[in-house]
PDB file of N, CA and C in Angstrom:
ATOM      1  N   UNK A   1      -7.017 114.803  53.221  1.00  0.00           N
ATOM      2  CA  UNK A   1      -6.079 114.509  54.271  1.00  0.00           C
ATOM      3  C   UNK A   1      -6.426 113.185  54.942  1.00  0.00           C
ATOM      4  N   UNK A   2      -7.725 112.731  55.255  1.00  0.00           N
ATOM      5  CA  UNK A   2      -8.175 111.534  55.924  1.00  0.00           C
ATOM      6  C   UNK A   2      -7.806 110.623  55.132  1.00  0.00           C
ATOM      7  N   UNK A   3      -8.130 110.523  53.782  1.00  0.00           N
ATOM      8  CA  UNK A   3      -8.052 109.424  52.490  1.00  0.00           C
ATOM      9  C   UNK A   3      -6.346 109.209  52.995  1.00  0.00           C
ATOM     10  N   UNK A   4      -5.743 110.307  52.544  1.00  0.00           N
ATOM     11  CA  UNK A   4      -4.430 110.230  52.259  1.00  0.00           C
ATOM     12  C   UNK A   4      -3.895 109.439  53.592  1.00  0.00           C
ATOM     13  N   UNK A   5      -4.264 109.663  54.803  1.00  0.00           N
ATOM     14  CA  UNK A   5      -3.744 109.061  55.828  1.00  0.00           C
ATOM     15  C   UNK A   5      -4.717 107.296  55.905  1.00  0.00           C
ATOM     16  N   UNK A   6      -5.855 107.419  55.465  1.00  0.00           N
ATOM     17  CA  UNK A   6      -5.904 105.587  55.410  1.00  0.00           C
ATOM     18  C   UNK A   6      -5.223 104.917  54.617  1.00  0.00           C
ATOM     19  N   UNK A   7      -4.914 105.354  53.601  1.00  0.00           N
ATOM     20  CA  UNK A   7      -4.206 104.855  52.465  1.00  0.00           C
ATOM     21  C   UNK A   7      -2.579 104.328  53.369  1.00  0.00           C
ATOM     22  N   UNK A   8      -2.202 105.410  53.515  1.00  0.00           N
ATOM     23  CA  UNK A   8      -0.966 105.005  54.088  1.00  0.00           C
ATOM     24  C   UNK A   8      -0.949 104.500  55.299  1.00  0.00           C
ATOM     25  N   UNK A   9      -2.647 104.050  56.354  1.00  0.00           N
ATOM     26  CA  UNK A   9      -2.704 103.029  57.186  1.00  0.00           C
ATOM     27  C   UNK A   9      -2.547 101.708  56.239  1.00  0.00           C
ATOM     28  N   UNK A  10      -3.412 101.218  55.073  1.00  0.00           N
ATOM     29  CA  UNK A  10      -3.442 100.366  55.011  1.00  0.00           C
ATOM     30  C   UNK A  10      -2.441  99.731  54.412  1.00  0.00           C
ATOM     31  N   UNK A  11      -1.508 100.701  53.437  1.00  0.00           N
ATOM     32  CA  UNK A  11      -0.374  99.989  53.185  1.00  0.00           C
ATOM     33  C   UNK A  11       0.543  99.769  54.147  1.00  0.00           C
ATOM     34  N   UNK A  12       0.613 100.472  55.453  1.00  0.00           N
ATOM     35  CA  UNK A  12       1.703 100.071  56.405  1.00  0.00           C
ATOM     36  C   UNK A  12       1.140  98.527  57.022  1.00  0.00           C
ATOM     37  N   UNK A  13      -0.053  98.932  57.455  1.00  0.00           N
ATOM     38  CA  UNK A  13      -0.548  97.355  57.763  1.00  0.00           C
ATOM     39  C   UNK A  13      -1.960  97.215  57.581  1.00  0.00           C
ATOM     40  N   UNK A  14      -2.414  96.498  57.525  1.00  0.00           N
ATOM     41  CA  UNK A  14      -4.186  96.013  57.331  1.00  0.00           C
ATOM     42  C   UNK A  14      -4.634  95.702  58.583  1.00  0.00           C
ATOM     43  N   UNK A  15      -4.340  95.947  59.637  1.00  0.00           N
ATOM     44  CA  UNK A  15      -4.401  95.179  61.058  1.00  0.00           C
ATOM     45  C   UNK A  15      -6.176  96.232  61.281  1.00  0.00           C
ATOM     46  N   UNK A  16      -7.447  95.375  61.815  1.00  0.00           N
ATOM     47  CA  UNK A  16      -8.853  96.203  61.921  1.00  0.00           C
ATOM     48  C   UNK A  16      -9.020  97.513  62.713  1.00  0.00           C
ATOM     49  N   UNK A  17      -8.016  97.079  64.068  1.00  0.00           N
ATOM     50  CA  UNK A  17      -7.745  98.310  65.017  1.00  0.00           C
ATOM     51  C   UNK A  17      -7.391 100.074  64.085  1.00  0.00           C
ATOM     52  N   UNK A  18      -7.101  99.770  62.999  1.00  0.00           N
ATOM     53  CA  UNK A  18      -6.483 101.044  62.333  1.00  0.00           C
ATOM     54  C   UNK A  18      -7.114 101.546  61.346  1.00  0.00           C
ATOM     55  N   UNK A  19      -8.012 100.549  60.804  1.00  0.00           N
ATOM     56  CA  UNK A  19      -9.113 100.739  60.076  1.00  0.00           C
ATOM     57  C   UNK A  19     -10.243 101.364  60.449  1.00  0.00           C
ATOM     58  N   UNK A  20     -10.610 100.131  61.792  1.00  0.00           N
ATOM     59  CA  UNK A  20     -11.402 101.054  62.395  1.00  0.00           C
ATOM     60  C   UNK A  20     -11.507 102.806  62.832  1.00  0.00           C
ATOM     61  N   UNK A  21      -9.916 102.782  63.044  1.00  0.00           N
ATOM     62  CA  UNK A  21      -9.528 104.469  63.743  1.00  0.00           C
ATOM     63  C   UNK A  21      -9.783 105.236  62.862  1.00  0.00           C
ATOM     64  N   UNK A  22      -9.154 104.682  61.693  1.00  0.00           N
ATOM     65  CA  UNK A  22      -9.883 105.714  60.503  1.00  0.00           C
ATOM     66  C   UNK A  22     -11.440 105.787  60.172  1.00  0.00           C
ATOM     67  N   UNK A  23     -12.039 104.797  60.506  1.00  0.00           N
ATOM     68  CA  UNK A  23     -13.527 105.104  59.887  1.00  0.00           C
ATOM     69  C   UNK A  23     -14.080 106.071  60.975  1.00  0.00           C
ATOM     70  N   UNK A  24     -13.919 105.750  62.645  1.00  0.00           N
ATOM     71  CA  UNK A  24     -14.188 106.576  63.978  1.00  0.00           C
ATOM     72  C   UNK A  24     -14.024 108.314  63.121  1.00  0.00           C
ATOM     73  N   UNK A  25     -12.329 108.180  63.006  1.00  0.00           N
ATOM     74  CA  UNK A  25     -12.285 109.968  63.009  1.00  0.00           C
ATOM     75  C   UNK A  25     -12.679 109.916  61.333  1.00  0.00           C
ATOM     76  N   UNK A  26     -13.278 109.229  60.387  1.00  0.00           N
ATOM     77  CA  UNK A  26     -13.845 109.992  59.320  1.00  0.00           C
ATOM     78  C   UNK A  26     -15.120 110.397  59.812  1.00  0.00           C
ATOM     79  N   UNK A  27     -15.921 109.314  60.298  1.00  0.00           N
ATOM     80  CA  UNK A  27     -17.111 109.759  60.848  1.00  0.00           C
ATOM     81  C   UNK A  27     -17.548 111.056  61.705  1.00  0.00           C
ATOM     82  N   UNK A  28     -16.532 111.387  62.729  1.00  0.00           N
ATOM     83  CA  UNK A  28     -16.275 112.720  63.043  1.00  0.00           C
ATOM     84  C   UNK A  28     -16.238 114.182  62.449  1.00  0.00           C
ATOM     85  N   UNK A  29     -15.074 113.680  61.143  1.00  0.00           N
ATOM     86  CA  UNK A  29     -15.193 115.035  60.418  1.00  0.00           C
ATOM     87  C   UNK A  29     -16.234 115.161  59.477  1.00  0.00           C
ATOM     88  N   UNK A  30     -17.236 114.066  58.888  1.00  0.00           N
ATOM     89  CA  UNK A  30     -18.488 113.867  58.504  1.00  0.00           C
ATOM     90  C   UNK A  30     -18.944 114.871  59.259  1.00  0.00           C
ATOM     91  N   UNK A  31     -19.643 114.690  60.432  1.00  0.00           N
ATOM     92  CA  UNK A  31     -20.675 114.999  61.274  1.00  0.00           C
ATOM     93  C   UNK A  31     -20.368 116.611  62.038  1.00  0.00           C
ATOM     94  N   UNK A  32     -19.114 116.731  61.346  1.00  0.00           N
ATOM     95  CA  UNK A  32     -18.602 118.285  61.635  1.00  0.00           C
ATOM     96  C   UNK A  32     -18.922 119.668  60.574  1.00  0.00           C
ATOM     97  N   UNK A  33     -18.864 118.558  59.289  1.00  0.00           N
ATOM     98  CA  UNK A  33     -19.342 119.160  57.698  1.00  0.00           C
ATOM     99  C   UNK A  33     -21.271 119.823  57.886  1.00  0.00           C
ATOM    100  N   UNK A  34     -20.989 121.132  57.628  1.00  0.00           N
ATOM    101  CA  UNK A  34     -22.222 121.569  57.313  1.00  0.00           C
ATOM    102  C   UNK A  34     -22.636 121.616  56.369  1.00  0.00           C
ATOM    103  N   UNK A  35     -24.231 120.948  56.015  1.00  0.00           N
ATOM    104  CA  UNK A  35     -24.865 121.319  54.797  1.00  0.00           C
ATOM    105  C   UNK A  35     -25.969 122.018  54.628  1.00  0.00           C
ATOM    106  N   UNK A  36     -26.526 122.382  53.397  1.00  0.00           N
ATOM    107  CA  UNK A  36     -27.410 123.555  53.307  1.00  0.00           C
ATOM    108  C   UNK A  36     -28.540 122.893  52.585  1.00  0.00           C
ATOM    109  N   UNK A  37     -29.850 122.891  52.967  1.00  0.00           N
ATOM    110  CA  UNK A  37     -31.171 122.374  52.227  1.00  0.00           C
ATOM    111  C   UNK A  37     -32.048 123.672  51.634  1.00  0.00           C
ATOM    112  N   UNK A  38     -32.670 123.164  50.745  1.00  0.00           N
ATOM    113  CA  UNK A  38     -33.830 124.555  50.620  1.00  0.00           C
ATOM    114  C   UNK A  38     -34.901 123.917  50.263  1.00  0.00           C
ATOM    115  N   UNK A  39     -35.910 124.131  50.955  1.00  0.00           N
ATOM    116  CA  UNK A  39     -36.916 124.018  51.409  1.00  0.00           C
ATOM    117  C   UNK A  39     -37.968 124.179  50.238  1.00  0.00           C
ATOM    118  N   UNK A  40     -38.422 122.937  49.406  1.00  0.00           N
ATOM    119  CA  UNK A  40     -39.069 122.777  48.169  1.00  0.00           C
ATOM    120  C   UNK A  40     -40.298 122.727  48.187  1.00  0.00           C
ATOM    121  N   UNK A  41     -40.466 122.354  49.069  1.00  0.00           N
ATOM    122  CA  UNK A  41     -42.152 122.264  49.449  1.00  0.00           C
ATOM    123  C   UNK A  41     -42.742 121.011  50.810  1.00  0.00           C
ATOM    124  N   UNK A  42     -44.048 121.314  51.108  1.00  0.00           N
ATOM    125  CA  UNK A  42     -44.327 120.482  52.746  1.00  0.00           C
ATOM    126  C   UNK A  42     -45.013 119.920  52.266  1.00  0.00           C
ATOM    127  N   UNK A  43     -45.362 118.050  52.302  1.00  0.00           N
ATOM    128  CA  UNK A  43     -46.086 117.574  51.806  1.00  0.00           C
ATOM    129  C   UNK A  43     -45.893 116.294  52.964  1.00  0.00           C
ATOM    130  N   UNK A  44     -47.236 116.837  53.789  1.00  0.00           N
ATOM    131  CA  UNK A  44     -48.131 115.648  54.827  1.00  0.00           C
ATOM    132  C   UNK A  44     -46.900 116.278  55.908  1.00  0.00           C
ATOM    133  N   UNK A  45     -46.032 115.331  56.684  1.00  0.00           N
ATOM    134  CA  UNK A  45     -45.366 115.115  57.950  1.00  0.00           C
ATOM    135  C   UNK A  45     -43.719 115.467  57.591  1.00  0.00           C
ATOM    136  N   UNK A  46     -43.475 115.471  56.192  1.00  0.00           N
ATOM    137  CA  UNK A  46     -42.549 116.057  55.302  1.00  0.00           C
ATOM    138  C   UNK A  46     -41.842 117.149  54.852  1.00  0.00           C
ATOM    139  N   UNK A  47     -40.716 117.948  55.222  1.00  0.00           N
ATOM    140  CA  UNK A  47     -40.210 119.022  53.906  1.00  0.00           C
ATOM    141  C   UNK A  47     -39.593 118.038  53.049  1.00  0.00           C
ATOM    142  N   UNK A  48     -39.762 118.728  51.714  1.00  0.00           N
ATOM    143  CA  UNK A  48     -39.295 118.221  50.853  1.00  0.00           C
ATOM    144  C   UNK A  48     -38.070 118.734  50.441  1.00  0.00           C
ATOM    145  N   UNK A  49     -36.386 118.859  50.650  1.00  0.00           N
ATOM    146  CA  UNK A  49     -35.986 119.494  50.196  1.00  0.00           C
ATOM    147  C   UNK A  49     -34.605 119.361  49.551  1.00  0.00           C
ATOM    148  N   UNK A  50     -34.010 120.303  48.723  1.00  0.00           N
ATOM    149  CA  UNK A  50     -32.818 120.034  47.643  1.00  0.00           C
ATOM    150  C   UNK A  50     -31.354 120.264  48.775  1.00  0.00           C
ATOM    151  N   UNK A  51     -30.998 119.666  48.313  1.00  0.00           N
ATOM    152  CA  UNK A  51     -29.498 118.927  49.531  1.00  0.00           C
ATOM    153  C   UNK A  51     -28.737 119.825  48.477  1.00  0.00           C
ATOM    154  N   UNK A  52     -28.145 121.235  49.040  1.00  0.00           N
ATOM    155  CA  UNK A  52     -27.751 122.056  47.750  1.00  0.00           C
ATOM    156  C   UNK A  52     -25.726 121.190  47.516  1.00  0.00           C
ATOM    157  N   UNK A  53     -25.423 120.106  48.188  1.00  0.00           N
ATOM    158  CA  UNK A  53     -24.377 120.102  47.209  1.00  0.00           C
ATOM    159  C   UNK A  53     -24.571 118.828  46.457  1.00  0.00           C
ATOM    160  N   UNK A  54     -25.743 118.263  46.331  1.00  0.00           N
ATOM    161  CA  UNK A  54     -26.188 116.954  45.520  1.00  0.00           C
ATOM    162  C   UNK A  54     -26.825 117.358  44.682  1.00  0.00           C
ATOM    163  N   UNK A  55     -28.001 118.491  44.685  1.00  0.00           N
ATOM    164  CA  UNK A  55     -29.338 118.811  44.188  1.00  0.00           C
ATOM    165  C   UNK A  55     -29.981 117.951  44.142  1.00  0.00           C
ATOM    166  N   UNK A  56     -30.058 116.899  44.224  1.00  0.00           N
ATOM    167  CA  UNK A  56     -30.836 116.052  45.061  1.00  0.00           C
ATOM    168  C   UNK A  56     -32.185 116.325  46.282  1.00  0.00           C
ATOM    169  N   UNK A  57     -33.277 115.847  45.764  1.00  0.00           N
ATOM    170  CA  UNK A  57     -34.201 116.095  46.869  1.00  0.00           C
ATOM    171  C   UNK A  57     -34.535 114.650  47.959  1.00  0.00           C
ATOM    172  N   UNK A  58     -34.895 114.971  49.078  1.00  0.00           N
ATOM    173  CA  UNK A  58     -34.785 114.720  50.745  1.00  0.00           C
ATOM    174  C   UNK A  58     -35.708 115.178  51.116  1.00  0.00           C
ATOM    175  N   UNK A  59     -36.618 113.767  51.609  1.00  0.00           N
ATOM    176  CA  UNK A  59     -37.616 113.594  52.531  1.00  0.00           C
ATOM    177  C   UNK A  59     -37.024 114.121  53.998  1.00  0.00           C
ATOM    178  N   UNK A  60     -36.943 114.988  54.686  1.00  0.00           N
ATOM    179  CA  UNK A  60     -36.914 115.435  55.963  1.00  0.00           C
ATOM    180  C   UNK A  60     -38.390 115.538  56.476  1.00  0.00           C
ATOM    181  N   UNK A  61     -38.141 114.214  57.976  1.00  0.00           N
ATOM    182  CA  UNK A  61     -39.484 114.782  59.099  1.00  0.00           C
ATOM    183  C   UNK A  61     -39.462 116.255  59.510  1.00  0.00           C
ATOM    184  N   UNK A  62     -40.636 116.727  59.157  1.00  0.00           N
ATOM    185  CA  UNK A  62     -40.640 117.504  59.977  1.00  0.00           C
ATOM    186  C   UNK A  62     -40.495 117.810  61.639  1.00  0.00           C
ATOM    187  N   UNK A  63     -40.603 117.002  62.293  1.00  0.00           N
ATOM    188  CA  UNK A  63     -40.076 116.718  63.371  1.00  0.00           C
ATOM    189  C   UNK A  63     -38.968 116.462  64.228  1.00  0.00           C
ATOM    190  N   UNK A  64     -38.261 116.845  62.599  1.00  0.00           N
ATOM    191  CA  UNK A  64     -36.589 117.091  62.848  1.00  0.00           C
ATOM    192  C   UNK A  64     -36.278 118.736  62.604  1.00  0.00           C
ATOM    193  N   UNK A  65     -37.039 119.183  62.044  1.00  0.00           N
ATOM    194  CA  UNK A  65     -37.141 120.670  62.056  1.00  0.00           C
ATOM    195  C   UNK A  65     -37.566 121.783  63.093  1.00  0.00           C
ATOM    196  N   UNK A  66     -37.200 122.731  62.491  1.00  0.00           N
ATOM    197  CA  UNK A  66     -37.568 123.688  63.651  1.00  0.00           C
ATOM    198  C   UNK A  66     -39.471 124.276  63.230  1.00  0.00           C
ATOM    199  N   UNK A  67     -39.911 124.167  64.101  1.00  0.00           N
ATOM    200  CA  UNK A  67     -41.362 124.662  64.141  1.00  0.00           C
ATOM    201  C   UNK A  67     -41.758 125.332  63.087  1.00  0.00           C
ATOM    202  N   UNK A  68     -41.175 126.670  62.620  1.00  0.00           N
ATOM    203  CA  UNK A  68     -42.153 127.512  61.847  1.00  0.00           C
ATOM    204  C   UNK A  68     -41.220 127.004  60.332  1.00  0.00           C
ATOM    205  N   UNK A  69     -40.832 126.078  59.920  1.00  0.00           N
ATOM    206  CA  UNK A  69     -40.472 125.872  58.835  1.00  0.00           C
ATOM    207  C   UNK A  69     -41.559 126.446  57.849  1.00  0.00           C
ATOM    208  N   UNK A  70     -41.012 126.676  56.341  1.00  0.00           N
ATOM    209  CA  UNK A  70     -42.049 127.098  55.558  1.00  0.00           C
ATOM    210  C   UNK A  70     -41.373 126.941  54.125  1.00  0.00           C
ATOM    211  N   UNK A  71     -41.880 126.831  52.802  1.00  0.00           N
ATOM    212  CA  UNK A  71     -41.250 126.444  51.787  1.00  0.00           C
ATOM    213  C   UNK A  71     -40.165 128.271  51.573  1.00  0.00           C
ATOM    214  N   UNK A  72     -39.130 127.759  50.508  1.00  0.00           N
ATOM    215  CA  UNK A  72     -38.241 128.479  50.353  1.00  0.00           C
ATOM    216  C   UNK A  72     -37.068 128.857  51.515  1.00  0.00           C
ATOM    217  N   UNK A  73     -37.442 128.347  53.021  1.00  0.00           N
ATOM    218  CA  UNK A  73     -36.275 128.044  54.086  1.00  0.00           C
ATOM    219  C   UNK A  73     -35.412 127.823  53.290  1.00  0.00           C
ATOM    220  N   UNK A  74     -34.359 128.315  53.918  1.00  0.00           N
ATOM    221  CA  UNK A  74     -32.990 127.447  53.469  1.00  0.00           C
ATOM    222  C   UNK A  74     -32.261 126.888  55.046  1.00  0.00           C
ATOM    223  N   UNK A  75     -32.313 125.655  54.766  1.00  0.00           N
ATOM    224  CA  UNK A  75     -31.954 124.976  56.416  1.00  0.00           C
ATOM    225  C   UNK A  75     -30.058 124.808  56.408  1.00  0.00           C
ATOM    226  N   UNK A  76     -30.109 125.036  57.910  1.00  0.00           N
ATOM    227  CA  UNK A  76     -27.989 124.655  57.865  1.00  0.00           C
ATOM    228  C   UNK A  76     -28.721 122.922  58.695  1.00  0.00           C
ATOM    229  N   UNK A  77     -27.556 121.743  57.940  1.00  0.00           N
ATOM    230  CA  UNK A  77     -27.498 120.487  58.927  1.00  0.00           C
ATOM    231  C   UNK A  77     -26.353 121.018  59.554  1.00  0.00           C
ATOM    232  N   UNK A  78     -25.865 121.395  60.907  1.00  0.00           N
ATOM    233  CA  UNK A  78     -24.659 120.614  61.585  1.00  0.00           C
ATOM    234  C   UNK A  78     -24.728 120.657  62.733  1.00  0.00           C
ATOM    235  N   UNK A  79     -23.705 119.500  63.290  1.00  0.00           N
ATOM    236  CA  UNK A  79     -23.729 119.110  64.507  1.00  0.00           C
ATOM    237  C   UNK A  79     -25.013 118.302  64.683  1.00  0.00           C
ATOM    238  N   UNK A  80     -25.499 117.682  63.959  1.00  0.00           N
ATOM    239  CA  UNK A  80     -26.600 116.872  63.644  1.00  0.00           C
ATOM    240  C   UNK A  80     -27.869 117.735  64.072  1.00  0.00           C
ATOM    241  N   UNK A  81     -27.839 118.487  63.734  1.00  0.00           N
ATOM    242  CA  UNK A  81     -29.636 119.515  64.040  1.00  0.00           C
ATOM    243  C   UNK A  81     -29.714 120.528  62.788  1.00  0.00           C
ATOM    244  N   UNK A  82     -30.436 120.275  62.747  1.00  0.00           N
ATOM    245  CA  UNK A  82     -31.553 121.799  61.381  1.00  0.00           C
ATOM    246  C   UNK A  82     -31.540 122.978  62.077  1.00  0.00           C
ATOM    247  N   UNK A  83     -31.495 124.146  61.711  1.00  0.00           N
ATOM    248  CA  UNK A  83     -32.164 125.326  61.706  1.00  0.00           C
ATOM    249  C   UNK A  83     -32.012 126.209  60.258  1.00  0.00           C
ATOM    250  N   UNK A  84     -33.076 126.935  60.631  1.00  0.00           N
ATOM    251  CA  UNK A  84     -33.058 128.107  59.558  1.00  0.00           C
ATOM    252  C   UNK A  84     -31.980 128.678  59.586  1.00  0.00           C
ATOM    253  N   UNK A  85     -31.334 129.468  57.846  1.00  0.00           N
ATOM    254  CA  UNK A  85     -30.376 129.855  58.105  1.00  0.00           C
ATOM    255  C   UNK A  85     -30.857 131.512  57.244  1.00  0.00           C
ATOM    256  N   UNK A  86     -31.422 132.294  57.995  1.00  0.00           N
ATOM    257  CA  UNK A  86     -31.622 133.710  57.204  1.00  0.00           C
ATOM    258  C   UNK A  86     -30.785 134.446  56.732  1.00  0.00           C
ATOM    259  N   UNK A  87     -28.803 134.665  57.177  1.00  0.00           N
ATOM    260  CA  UNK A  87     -27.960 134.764  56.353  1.00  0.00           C
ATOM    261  C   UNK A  87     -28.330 134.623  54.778  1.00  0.00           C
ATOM    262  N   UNK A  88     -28.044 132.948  54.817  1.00  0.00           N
ATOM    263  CA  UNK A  88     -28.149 132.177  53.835  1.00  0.00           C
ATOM    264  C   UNK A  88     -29.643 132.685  52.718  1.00  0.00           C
ATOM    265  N   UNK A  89     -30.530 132.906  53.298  1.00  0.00           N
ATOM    266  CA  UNK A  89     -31.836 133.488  52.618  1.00  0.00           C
ATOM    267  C   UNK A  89     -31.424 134.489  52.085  1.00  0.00           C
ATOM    268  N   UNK A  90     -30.951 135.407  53.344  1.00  0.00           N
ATOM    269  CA  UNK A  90     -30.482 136.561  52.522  1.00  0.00           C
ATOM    270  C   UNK A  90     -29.965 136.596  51.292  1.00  0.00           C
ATOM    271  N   UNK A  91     -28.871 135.861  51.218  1.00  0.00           N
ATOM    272  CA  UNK A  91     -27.761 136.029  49.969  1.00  0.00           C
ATOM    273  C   UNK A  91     -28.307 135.370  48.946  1.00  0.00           C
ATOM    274  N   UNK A  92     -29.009 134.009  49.081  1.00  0.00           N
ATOM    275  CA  UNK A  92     -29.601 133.471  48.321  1.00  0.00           C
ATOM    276  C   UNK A  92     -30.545 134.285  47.276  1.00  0.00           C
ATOM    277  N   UNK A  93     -31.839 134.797  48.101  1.00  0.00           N
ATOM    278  CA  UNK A  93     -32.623 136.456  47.605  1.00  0.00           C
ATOM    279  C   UNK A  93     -32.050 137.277  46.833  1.00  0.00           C
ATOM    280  N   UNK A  94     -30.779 137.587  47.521  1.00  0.00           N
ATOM    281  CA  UNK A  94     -30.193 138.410  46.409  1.00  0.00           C
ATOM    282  C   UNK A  94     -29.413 138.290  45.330  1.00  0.00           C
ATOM    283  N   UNK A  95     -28.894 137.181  45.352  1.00  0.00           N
ATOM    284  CA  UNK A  95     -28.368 136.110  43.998  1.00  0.00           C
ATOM    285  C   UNK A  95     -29.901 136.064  42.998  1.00  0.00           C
ATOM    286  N   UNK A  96     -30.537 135.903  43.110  1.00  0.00           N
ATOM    287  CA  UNK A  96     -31.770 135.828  42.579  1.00  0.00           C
ATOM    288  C   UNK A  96     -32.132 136.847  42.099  1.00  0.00           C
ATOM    289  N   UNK A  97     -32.539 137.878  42.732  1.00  0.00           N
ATOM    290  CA  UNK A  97     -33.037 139.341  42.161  1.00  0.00           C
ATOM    291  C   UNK A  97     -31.518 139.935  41.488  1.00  0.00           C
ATOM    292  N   UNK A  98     -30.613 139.551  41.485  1.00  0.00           N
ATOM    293  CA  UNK A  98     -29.853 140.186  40.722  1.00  0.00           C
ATOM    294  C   UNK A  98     -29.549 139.333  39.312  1.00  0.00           C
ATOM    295  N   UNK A  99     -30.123 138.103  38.988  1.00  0.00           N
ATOM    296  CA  UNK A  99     -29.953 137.707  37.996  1.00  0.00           C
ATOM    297  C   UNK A  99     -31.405 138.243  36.952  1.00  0.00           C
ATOM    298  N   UNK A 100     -32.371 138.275  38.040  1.00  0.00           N
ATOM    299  CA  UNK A 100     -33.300 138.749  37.317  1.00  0.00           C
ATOM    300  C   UNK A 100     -33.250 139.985  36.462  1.00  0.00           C
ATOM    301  N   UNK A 101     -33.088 141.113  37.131  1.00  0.00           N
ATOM    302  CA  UNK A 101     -32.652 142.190  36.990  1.00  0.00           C
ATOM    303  C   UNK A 101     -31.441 142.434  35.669  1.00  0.00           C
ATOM    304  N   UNK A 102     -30.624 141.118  35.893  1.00  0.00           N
ATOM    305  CA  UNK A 102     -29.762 141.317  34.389  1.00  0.00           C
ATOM    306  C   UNK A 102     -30.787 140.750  33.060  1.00  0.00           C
ATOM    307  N   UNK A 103     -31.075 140.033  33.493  1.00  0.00           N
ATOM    308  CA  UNK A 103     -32.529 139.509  32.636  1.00  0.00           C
ATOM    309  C   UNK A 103     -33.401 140.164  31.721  1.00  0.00           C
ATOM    310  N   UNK A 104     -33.602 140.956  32.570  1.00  0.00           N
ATOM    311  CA  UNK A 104     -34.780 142.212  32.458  1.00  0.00           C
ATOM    312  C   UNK A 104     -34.486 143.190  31.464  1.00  0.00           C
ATOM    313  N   UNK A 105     -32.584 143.737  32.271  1.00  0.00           N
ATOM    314  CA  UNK A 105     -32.308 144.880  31.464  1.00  0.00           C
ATOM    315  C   UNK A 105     -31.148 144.762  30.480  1.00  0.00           C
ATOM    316  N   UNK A 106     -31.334 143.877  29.942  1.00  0.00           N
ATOM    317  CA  UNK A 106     -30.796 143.485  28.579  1.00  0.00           C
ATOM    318  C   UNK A 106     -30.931 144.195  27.159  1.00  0.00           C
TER     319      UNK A 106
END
């Protein structure tokens, strides 16, 4: 919806004022988007962890985290802050033990 509406800013006009408006409210709905990390391992002042819609791994300070971080967390980013998300553990855990389990009893 954002794309679709710069697009049809810039073909109506190229003028910066409108450009700009669009980059303002993309940046907005950016910073509204939640993402999910999991927690790969702590190494020195560091989590190390997989940015689950890149898989991509991310140096995060720990000092942007919440205190009792520990490997296998799974962190929510939004609204620009970390926390643990134990939901997310949850389901995660059990996505896991249930693949195992088909694994197993094959």
């Amino acid at each position: 919806m954002l794309l679709s509406n710069f697009i049809n800013k810039i073909n109506l006009s190229n003028s910066q004022k409108e450009i700009n408006s669009f980059l303002n409210d993309l940046e907005n709905e950016l910073n509204k988007s939640t993402t999910f990390y999991t927690v790969d391992r702590i190494e020195g002042n560091y989590a190390i962890c997989e940015n689950s819609n890149t898989l991509k791994l991310e140096n995060i300070s720990l000092s942007c985290l919440p205190n009792n971080i520990k490997q296998g967390n799974i962190l929510k980013f939004e609204d620009n802050k970390y926390s643990i998300d134990l939901n997310q553990e949850h389901i995660r855990k059990s996505e896991i033990k249930d693949k195992i389990s088909k694994v197993w009893n094959k």
